[in-house]
Protein backbone atom coordinates (compact mmCIF):
# COMPACT_ATOMS: atom_id res chain seq x y z
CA UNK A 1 89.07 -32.09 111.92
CA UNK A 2 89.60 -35.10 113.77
CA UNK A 3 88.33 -34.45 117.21
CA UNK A 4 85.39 -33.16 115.59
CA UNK A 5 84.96 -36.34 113.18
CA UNK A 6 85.48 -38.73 116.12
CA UNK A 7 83.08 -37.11 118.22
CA UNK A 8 80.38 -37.51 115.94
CA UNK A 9 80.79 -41.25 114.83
CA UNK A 10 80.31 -42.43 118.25
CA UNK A 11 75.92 -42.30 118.49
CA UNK A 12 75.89 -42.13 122.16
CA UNK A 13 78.22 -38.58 122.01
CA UNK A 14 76.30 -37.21 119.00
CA UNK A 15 73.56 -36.24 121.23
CA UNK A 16 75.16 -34.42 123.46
CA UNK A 17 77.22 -31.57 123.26
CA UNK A 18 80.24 -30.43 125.23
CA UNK A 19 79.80 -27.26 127.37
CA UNK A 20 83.02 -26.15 125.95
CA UNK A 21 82.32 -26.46 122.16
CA UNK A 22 79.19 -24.53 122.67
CA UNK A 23 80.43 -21.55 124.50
CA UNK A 24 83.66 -21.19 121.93
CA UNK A 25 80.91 -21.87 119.31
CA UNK A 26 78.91 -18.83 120.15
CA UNK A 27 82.12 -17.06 120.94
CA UNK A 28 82.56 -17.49 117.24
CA UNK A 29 78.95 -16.27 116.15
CA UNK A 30 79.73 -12.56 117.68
CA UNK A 31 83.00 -12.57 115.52
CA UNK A 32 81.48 -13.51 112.75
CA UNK A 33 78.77 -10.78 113.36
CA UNK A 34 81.00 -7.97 113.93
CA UNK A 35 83.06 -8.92 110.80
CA UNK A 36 79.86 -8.77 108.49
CA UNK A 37 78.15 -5.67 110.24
CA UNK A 38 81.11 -3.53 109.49
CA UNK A 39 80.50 -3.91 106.00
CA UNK A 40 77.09 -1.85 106.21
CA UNK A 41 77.63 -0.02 109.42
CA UNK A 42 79.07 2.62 107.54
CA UNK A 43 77.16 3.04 104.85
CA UNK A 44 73.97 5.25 106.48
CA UNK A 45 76.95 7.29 107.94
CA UNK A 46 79.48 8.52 105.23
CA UNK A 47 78.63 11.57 105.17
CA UNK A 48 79.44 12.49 108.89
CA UNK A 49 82.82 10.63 108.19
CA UNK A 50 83.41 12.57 105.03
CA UNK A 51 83.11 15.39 107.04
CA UNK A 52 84.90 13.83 110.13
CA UNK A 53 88.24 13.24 107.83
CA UNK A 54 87.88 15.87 105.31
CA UNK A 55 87.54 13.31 102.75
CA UNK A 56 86.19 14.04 98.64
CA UNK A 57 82.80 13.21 97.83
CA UNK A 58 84.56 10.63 95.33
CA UNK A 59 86.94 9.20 97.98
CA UNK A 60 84.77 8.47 100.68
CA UNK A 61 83.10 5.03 99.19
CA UNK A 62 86.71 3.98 99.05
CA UNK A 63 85.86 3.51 103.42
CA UNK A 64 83.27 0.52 102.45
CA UNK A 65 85.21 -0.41 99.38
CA UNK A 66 88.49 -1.12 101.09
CA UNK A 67 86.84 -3.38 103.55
CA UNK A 68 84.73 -5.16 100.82
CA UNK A 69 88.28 -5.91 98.83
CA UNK A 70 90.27 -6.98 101.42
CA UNK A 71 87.22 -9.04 103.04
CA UNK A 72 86.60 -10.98 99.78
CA UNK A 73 90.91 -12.00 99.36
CA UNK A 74 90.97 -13.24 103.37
CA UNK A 75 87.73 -15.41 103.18
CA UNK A 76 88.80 -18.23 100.30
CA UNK A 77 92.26 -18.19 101.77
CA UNK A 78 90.41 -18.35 105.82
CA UNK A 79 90.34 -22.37 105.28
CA UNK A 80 93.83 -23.16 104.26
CA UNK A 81 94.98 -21.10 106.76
CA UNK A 82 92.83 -23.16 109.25
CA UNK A 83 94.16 -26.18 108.44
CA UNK A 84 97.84 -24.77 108.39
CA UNK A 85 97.76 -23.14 112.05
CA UNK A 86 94.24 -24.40 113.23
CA UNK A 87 90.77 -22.82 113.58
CA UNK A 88 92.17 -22.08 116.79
CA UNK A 89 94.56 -19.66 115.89
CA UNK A 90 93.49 -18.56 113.22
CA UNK A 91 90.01 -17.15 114.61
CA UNK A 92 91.33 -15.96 118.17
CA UNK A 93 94.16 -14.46 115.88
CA UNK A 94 91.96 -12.38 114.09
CA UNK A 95 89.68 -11.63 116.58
CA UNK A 96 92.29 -9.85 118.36
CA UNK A 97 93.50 -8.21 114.93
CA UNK A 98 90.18 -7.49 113.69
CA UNK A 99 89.51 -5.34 117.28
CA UNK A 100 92.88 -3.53 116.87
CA UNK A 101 92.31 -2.14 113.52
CA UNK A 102 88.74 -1.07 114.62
CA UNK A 103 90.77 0.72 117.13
CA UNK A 104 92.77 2.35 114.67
CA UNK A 105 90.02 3.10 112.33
CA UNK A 106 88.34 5.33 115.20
CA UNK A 107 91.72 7.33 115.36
CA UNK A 108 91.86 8.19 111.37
CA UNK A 109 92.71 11.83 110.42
CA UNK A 110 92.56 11.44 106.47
CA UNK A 111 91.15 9.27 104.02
CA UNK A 112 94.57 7.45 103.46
CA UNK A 113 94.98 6.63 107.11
CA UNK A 114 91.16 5.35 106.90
CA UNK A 115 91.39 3.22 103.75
CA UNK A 116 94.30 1.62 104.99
CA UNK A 117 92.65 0.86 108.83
CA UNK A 118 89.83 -0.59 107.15
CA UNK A 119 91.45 -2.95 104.54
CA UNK A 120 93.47 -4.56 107.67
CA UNK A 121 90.16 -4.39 109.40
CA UNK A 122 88.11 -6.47 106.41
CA UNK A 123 91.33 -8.70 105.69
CA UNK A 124 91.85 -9.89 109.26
CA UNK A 125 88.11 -10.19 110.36
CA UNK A 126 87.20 -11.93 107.04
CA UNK A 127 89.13 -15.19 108.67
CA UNK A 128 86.11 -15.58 111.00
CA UNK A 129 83.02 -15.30 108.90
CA UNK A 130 83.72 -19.12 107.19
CA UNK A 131 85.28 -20.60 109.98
CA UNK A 132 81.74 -20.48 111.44
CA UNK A 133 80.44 -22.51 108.82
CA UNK A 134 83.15 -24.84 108.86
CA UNK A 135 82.66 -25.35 112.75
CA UNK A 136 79.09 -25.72 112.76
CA UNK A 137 79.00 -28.67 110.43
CA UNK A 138 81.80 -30.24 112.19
CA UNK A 139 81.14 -29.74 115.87
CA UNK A 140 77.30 -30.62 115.69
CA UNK A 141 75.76 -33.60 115.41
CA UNK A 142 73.14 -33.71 111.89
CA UNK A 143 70.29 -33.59 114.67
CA UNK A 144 71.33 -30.06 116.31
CA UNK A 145 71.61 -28.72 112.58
CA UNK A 146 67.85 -27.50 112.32
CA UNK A 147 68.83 -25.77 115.49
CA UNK A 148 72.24 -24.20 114.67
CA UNK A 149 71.99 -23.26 110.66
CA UNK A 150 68.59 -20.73 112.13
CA UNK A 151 71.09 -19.17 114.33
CA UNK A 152 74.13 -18.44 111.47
CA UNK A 153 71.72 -17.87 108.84
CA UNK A 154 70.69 -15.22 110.96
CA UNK A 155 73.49 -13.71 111.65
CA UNK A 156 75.12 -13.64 108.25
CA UNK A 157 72.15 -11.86 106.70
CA UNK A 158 70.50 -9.75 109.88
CA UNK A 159 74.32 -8.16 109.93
CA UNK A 160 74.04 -6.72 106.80
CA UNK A 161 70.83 -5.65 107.37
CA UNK A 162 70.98 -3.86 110.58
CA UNK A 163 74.38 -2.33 109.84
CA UNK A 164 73.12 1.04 108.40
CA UNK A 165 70.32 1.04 111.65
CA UNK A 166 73.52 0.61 114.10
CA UNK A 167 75.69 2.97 112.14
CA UNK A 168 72.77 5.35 112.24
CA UNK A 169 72.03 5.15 115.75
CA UNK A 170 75.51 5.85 116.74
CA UNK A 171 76.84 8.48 114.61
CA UNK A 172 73.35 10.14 115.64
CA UNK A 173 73.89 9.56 119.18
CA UNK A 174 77.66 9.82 119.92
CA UNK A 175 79.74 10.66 116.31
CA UNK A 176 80.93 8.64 114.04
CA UNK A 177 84.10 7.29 115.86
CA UNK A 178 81.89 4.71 117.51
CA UNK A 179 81.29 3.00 114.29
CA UNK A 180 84.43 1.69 114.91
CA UNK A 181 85.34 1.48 119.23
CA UNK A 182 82.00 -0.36 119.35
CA UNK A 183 83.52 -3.46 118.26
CA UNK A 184 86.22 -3.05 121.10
CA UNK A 185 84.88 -4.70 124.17
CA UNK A 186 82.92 -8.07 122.42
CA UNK A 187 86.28 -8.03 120.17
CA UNK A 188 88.46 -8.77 123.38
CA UNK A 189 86.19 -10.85 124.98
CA UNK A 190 85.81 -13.12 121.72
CA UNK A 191 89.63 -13.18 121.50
CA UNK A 192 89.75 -14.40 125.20
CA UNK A 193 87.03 -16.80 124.75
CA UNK A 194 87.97 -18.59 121.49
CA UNK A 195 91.88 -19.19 122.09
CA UNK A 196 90.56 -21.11 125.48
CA UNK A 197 87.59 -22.97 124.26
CA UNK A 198 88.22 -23.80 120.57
CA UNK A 199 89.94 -27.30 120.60
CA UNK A 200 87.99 -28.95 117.34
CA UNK A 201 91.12 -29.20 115.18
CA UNK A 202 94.87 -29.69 115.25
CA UNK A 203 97.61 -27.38 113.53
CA UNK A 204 98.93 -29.13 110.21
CA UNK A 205 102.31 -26.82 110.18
CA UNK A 206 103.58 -29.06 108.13
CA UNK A 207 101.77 -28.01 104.86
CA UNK A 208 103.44 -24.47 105.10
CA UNK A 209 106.50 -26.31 102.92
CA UNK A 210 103.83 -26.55 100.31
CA UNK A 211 101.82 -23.69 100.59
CA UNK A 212 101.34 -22.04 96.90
CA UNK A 213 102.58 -18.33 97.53
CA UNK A 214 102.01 -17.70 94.06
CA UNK A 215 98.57 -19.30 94.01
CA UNK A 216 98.07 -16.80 97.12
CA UNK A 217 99.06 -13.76 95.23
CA UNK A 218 97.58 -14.59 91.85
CA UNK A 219 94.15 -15.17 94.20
CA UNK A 220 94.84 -11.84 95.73
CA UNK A 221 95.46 -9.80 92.48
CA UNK A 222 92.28 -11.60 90.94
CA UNK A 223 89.66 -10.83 93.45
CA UNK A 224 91.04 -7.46 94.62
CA UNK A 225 90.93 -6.32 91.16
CA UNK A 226 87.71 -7.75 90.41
CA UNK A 227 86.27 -6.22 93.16
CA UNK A 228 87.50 -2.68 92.40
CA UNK A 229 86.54 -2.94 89.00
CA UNK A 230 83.11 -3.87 90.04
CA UNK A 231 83.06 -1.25 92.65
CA UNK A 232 84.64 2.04 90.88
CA UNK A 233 83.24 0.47 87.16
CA UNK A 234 80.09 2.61 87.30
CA UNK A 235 81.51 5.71 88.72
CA UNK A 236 84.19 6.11 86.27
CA UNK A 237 82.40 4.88 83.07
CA UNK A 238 83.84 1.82 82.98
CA UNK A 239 86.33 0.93 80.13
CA UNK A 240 86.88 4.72 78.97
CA UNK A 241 88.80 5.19 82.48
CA UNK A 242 92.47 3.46 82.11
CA UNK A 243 92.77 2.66 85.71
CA UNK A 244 89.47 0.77 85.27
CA UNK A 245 90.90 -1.49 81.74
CA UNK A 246 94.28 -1.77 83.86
CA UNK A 247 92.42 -3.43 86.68
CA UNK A 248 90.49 -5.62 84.24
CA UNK A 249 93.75 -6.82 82.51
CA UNK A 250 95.13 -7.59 86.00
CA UNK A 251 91.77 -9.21 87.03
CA UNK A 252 92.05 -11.67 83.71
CA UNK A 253 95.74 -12.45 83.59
CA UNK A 254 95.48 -13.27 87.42
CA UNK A 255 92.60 -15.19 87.22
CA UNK A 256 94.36 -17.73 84.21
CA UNK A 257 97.24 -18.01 86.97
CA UNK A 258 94.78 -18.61 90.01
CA UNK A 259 92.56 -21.56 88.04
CA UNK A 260 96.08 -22.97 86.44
CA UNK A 261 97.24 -23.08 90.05
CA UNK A 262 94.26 -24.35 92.08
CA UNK A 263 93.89 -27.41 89.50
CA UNK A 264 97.35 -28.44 89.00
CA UNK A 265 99.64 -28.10 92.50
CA UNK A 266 99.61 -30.37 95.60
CA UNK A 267 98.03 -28.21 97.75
CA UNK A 268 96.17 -25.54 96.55
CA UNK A 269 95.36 -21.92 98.08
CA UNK A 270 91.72 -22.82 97.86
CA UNK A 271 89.82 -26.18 97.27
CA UNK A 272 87.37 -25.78 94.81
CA UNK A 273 86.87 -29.75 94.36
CA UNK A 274 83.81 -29.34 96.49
CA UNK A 275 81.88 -27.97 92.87
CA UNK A 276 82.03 -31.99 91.97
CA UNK A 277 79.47 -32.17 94.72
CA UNK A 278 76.05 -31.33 93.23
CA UNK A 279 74.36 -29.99 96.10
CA UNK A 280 77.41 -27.41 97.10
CA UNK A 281 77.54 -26.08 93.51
CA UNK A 282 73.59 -25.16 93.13
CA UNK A 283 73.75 -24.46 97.18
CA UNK A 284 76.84 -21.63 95.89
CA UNK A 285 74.71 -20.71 93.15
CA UNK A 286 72.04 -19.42 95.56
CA UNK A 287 74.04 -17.59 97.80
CA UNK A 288 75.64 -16.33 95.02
CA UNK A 289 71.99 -14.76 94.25
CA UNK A 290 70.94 -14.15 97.75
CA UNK A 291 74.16 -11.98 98.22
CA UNK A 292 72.61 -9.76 95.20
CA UNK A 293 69.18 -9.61 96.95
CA UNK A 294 71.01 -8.99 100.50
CA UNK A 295 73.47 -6.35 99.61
CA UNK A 296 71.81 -5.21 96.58
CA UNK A 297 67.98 -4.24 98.70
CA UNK A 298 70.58 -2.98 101.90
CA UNK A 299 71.87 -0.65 99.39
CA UNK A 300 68.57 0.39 97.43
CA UNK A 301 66.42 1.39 100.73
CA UNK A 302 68.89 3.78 101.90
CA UNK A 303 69.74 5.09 98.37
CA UNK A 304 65.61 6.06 98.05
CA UNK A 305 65.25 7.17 101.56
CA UNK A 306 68.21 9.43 101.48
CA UNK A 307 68.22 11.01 97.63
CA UNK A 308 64.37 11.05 97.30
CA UNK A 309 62.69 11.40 100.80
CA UNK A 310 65.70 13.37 101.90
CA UNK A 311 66.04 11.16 105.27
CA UNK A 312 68.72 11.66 107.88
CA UNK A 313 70.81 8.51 108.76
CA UNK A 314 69.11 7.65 111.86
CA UNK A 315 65.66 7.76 110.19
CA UNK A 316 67.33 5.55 107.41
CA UNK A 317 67.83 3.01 110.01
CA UNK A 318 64.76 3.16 111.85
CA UNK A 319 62.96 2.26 108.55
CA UNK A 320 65.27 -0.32 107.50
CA UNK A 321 65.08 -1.69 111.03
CA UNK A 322 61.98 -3.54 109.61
CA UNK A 323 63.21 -6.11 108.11
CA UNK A 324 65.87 -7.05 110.84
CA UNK A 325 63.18 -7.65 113.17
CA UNK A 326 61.24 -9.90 110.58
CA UNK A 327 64.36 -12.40 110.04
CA UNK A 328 64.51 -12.06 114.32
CA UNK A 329 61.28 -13.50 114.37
CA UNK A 330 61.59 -16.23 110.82
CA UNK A 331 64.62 -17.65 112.24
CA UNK A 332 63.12 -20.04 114.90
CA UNK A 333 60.36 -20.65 112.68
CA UNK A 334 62.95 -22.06 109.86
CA UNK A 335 64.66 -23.90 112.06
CA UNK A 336 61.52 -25.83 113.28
CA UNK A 337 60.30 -26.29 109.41
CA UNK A 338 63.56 -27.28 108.07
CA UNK A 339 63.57 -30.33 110.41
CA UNK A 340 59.76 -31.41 109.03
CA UNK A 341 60.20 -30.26 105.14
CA UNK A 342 62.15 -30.92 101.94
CA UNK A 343 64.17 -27.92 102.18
CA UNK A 344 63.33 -26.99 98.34
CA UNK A 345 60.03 -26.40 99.90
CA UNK A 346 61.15 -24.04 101.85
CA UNK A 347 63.49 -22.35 99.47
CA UNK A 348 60.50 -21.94 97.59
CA UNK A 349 58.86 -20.42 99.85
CA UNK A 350 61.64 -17.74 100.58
CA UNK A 351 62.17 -16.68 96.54
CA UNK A 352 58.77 -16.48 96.41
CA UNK A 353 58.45 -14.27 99.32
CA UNK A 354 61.30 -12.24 98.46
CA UNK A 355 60.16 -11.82 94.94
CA UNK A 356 56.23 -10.41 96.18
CA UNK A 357 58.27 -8.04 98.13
CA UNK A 358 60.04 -6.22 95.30
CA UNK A 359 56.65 -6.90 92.89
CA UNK A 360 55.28 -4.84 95.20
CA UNK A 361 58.46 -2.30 94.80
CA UNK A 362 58.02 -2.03 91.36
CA UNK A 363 54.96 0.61 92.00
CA UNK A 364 57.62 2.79 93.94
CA UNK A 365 56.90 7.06 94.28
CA UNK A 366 58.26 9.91 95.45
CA UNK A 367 55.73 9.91 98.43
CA UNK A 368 56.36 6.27 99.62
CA UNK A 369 57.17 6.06 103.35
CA UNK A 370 57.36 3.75 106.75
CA UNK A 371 54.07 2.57 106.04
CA UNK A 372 54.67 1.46 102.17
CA UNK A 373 58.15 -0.18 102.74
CA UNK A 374 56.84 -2.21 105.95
CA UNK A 375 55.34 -5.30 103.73
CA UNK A 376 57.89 -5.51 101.31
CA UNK A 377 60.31 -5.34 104.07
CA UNK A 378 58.87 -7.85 106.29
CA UNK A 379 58.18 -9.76 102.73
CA UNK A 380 62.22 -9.72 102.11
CA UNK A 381 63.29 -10.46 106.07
CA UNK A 382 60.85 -13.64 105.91
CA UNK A 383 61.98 -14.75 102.70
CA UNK A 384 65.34 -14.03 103.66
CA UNK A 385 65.69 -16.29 106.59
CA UNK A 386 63.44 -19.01 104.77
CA UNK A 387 66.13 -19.34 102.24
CA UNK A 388 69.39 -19.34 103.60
CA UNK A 389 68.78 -21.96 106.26
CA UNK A 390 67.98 -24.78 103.38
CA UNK A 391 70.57 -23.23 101.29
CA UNK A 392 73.44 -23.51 103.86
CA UNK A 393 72.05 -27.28 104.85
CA UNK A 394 72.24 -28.04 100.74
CA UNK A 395 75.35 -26.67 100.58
CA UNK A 396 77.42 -27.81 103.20
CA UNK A 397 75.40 -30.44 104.75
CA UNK A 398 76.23 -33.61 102.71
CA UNK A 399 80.13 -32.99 102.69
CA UNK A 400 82.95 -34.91 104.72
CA UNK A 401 84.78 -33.00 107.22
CA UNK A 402 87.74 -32.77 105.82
CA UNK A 403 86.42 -31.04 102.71
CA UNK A 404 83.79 -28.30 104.76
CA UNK A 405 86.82 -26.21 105.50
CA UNK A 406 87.89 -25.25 102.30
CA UNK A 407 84.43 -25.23 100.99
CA UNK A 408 82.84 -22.92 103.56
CA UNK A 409 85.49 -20.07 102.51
CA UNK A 410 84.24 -20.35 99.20
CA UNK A 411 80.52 -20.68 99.74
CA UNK A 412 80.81 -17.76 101.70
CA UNK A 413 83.03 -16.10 99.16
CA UNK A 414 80.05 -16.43 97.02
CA UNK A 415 77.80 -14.50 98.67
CA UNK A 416 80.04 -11.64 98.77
CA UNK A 417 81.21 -11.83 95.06
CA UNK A 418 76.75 -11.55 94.32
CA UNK A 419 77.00 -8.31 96.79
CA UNK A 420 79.06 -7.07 94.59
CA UNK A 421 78.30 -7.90 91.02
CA UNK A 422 74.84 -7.16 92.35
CA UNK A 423 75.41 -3.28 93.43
CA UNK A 424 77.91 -2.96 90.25
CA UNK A 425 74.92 -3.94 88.33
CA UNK A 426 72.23 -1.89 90.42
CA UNK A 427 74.79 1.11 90.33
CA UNK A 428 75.14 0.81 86.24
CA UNK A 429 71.35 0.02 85.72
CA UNK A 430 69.91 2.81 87.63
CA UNK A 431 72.24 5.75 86.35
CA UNK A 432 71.58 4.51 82.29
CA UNK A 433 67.96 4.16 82.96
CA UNK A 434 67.55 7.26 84.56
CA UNK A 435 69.01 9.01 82.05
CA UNK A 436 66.26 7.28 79.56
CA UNK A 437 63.41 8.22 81.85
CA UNK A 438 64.75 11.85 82.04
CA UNK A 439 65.20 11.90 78.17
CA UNK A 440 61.50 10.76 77.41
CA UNK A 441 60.21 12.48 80.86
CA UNK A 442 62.00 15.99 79.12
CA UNK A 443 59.72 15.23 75.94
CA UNK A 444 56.52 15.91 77.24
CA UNK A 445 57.91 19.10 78.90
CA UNK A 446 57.87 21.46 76.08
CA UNK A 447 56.10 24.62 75.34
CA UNK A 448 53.22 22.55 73.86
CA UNK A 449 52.33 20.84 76.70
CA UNK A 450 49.84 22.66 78.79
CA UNK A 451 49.75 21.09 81.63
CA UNK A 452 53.15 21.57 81.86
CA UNK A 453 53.24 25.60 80.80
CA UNK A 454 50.51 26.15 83.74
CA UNK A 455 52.66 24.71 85.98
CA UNK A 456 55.69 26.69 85.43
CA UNK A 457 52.98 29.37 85.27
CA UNK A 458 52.13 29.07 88.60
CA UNK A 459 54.98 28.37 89.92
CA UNK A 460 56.93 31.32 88.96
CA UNK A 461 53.80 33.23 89.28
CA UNK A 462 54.37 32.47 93.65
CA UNK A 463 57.83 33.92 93.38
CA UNK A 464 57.41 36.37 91.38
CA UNK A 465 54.53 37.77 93.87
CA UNK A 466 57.67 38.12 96.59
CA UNK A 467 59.77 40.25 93.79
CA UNK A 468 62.02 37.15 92.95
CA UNK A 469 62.89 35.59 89.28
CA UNK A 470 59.82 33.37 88.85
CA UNK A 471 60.87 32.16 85.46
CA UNK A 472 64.32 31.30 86.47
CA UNK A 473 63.41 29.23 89.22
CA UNK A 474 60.65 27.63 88.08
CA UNK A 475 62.46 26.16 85.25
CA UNK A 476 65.00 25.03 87.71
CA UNK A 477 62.26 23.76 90.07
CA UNK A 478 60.58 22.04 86.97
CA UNK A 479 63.77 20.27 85.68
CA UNK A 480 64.23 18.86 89.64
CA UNK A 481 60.65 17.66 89.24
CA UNK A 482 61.28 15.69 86.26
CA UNK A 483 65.08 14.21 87.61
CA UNK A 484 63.41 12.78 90.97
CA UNK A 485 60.34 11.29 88.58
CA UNK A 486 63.03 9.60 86.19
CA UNK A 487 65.23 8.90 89.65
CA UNK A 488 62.07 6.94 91.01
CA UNK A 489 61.31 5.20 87.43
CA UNK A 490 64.52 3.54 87.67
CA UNK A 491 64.29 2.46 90.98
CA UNK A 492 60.95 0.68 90.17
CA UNK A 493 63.02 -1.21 86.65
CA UNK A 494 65.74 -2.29 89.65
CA UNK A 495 62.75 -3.82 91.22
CA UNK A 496 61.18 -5.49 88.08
CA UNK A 497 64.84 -7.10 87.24
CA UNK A 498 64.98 -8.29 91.20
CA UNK A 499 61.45 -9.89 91.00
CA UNK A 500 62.14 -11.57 87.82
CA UNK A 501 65.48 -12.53 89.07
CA UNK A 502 64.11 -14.33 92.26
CA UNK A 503 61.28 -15.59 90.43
CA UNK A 504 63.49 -17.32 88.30
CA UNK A 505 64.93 -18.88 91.52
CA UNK A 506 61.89 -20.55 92.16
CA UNK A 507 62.09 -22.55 88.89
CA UNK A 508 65.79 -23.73 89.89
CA UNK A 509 65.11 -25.56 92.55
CA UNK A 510 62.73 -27.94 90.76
CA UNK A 511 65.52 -29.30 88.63
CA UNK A 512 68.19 -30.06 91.88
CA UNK A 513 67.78 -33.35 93.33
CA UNK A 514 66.17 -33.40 96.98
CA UNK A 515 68.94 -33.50 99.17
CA UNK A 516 69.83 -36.68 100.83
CA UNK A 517 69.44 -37.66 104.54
CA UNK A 518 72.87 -36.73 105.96
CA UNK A 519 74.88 -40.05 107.46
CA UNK A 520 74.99 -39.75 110.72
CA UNK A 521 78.52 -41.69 111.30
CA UNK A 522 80.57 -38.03 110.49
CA UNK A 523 78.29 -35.27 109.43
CA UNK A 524 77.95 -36.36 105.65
CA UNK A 525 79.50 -37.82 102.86
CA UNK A 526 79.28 -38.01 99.19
């Protein structure tokens, strides 16, 4: 990072910014959002793809799974791989990649042919989510920061966000192919843009002689499997499935290999060194729990609206569509704010924020709507964008150059690895509980219950009247009743384990130490 290192120490240049830097820069922001909206873009939609591809109703997760895998293996490795061939390469490299596959993803047949499109399609495009990061602590000057963390805070949790709304709009509008050729056109132009504007770093071929290939495919086998087991866990029953204790081995025996690796060769796959620094350890413990509140709440809406309120994807997205537009309008606001206040204030303010928004969940019914989710939507957006500004400063912000690299794949490795513990957890929690509710729901159903014999009175007492088995279908009808009541029970306990969760939070950042000023000679230092 040399040119970028220089550039800062002089005080005169740290002011102002080269025209160049700030158009790749940007370039760089629309990869990055393409490569983190395709993780939720198709979730509002599977069903028309299941359809599209003649895919199994237990196959077709394996379309956001695939990505999710292959995403979470390409982001550690993303900074090594800058240093090797450059963040030039590397990000105009995938770029290009990341808008073939999308290509080929539009042209699947089968659910083999899919799966396959979009593992190359997370793999390559995870390369450009951390070389943001990297580039944004390097390039600017600490006095654009309250300016540029706003705008990359922004993107790497309004992505998420808005990815069922997109994915809803356009499999409503056009079919579900354009899930995929939308990324086309900004793809090539980011391509074009980035391998004639990025000029921040220099290729270091020389460390391919000691790259660690078996680092690289211990790393691999770890997070792959970790993520599948997460993933496919719930669905399967966990450890009574042998493909699931197969993967777990392989997850464990891979992961002794990775840490041996990473702690005792030259040049490690990843750098995870960066944990000596306070502030990047407690900063990767909060992304670690945002990613659980970002994915987990992305997941939940959609799951309600769709199973309980019986929504079509582009109504799904036009509700969730709430809380994009309340992190649109936070991020300026948290970029002014984190330039005036202790950014644990802040942080504060965002867990507490988030945390009213699913206290309020926790009183959840079948009839909730629009108007019910707004607050707690806007409530989650706000304290969304309130927290990962100071987080990403705390992080990353008090690090030397030469380290961010490395460390930005991981931080945002973190992130991802909560999105997914988080909706293994969420998945797990919500079918056991629900099966609780329903058991002490079924209870009070019983012959002795009045209330509930003149309701099965009455309502086969309606069909009956149009010469149809009453009895038969109101027992049905009853036993639905009861399922969506213990459905919507366990929504509200996913709710009550969030609040608490991001409560706790709040309690957290009292014990780190407030962050200090960041030198201005090269963008931080221990």
């Amino acid at each position: 990072m040399t040119a970028g290192s220089g550039a800062g120490s002089k005080a005169g240049v740290d002011e102002k910014m080269d025209p160049r830097r700030l158009i790749a820069f940007f370039a760089m922001v629309v990869g990055m959002f393409m490569s983190i909206l395709d993780i939720q873009i198709v979730s509002a939609s599977l069903a028309e793809i299941q359809a599209g591809i003649s895919a199994g109703s237990d196959e077709i997760g394996w379309v956001q799974t695939a990505y999710l895998i292959a995403e979470v293996i390409m982001i550690p490795l993303s900074g090594t791989l800058a240093r090797i061939v450059s963040t030039r390469v590397l990000f105009a490299c995938s770029a290009a990649g990341f808008t073939i596959a999308s290509a080929l993803a539009a042209t699947a047949t089968n659910i083999d042919q899919m799966i396959i499109y979009r593992a190359l399609q997370g793999f390559i495009g995870g390369g450009m989510i951390p070389s943001v990061f990297a580039a944004a602590f390097t390039i600017f000057p600490p006095s654009k920061r309250n300016i540029v963390s706003p705008i990359i805070g922004l993107i790497a949790t309004l992505a998420p966000t808005i990815g069922p709304t997109v994915g809803g709009y356009l499999s409503h509008a056009f079919s579900w192919h354009w899930l995929f050729l939308v990324n086309i056109p900004p793809g090539i132009v980011v391509a074009i843009v980035t391998w004639n504007y990025i000029d921040f770093d220099k290729p270091e071929l020389s460390l391919v002689k000691k790259f660690d290939w078996w680092g690289l495919l211990s790393m691999g086998v770890f997070l792959g499997c970790l993520e599948y087991v997460l993933e496919e866990g719930n669905t399967n029953d966990w450890f009574s499935d042998g493909h699931i204790v197969m993967g777990a081995v392989a997850c464990v025996v891979a992961a002794v290999v990775f840490f041996y690796r990473v702690f005792t060769v030259d040049f490690p796959v990843v750098d995870l060194r960066a944990f000596s620094n306070r502030n990047f350890a407690f900063g990767s413990l909060f992304s670690f729990i945002m990613g659980i509140g970002l994915y987990g709440l992305t997941y939940l809406y959609p799951l309600y609206l769709g199973q309980i309120r019986h929504y079509d994807s582009l109504m799904i997205g036009e509700t969730m569509f709430v809380s994009g537009v309340a992190m649109f309008c936070t991020a300026p606001i948290a970029g002014i704010l984190s330039g005036k206040f202790d950014p644990r204030v802040l942080m504060v303010i965002g867990f507490a924020s988030f945390s009213s928004g699913t206290y309020i969940m926790t009183n959840i019914t079948t009839d909730w709507d629009f108007y019910e989710l707004l607050v707690p939507q806007i409530l989650r957006g706000f304290g969304m964008m309130m927290c990962m500004v100071p987080i990403n400063n705390v992080a990353l912000g008090t690090l030397s150059p030469d380290r961010i690299r490395g460390a930005s794949g991981v931080f945002n490795l973190t992130r991802n690895l909560g999105g997914a513990v988080g909706l293994a957890a969420i998945n797990t929690i919500l079918t056991r509980r629900q099966d609780v509710h329903y058991a002490q729901l079924s209870e009070h159903v019983t012959w002795s219950n009045p209330e509930a014999m003149e309701q099965l009175n009455q309502i086969a007492g309606n069909y009956n009247a149009h010469g149809m088995d009453g009895a038969t279908i109101a027992m049905k009808q009853l036993a639905g009743i009861v399922q969506r009541q213990a459905s919507i029970l366990s929504f509200a306990d996913i709710f009550v384990l969030l609040t608490g969760l991001f409560g706790a939070l709040i309690f957290c950042v009292l014990v780190i130490q407030k962050p200090k000023p960041v030198a201005p000679s090269a963008g931080g230092g221990h």
